[in-house]
Protein backbone atom coordinates (compact mmCIF):
# COMPACT_ATOMS: atom_id res chain seq x y z
CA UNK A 1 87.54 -49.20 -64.66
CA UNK A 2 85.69 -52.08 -64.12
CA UNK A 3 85.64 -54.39 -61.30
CA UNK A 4 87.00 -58.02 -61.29
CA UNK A 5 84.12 -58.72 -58.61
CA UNK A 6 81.26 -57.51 -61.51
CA UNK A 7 82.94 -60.31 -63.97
CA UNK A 8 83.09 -62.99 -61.67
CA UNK A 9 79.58 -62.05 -61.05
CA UNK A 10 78.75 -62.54 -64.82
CA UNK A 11 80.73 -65.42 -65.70
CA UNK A 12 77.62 -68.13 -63.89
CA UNK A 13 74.80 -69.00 -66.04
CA UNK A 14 73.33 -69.76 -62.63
CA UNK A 15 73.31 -66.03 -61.42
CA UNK A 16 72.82 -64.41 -64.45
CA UNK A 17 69.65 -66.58 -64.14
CA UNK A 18 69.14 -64.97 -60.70
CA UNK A 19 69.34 -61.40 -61.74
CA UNK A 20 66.31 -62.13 -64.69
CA UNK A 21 64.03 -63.92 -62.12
CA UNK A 22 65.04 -60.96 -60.06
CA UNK A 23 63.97 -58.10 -62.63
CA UNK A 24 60.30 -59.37 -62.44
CA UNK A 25 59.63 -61.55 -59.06
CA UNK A 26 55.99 -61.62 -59.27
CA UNK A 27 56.11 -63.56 -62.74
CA UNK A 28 58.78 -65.79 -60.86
CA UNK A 29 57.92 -66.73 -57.13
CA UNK A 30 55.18 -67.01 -55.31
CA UNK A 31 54.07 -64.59 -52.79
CA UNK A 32 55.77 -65.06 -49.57
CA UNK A 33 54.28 -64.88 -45.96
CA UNK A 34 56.94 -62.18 -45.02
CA UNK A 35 58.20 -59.72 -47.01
CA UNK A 36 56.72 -58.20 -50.43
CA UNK A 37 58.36 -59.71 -53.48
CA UNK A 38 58.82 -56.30 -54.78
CA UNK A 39 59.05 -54.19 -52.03
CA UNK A 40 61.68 -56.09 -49.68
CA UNK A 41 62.81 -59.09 -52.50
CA UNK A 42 62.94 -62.64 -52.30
CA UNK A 43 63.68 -65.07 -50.07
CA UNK A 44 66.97 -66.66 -50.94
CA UNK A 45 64.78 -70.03 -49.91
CA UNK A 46 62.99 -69.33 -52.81
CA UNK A 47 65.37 -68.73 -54.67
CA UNK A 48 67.59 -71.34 -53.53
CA UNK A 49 64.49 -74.05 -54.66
CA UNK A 50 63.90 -72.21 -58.08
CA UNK A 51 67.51 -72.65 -58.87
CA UNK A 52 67.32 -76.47 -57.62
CA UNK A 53 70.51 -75.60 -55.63
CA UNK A 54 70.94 -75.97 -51.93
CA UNK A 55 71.15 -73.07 -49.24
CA UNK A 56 74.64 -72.79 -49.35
CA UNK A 57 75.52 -72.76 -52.65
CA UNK A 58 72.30 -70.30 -53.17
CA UNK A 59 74.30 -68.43 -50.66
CA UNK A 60 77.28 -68.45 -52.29
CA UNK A 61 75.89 -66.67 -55.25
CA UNK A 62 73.99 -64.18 -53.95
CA UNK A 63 76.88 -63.29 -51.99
CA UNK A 64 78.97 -62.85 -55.13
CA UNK A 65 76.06 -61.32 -56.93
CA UNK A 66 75.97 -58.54 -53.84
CA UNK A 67 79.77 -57.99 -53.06
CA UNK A 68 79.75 -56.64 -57.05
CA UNK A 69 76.74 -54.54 -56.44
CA UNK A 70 73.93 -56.29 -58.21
CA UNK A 71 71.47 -56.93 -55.65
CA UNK A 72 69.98 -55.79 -52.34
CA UNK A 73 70.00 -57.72 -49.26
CA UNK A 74 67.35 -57.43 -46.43
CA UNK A 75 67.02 -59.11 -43.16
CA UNK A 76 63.30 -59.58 -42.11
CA UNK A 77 62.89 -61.74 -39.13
CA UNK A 78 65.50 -64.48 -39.93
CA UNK A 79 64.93 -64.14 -43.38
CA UNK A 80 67.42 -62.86 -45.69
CA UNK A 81 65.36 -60.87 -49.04
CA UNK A 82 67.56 -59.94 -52.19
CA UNK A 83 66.20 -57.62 -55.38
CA UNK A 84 68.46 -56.01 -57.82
CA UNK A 85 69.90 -52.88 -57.41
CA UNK A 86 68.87 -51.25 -61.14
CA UNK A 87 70.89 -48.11 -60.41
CA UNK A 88 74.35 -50.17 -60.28
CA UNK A 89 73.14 -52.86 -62.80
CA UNK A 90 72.29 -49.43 -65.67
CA UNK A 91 75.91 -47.94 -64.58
CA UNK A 92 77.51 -51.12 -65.56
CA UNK A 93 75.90 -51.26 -68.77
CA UNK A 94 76.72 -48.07 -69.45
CA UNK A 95 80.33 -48.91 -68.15
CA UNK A 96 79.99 -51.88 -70.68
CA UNK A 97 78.81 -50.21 -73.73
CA UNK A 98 81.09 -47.59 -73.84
CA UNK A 99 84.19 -49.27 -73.01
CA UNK A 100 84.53 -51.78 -75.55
């Protein structure tokens, strides 16, 4: 069964947009002074400023895009980091594929 969280998560142009900037963050940000773009993710500042969005609302979707299991959050310093989490994101096109 799929979850109502995962569809909400799908249903914004703005964070499907998120999770492809995510898949490759090197091509997509620059490097930060903390945290390794692939190692630890990206900054939701940058990510907040890519999307031309402010902090909150940038908050708001990463938030949406976590609570369905999408990405990754780390706290470095006061820093919040987010990458995709490609074991959930290849079960739920798996889950996708097969039931329709």
């Amino acid at each position: 069964m799929l979850d109502p969280d995962l569809f909400k998560a799908l249903a914004s142009d703005k964070r499907l947009q998120i999770l492809e900037w995510l898949r490759d963050p090197e091509a997509h940000f620059p490097p930060q002074q903390d945290g390794d773009l692939v190692e630890d993710g990206v900054c939701s500042c940058f990510i907040a400023d890519k999307l031309a969005v402010s902090q909150p609302t940038c908050g708001e979707h990463l938030k949406i895009l976590s609570r369905a299991g999408l990405l990754r959050s780390k706290k470095i310093k006061q820093w919040v980091f987010y990458q995709r989490d490609e074991d959930r994101i290849a079960k739920v096109k798996d889950l996708l594929s097969n039931d329709w």
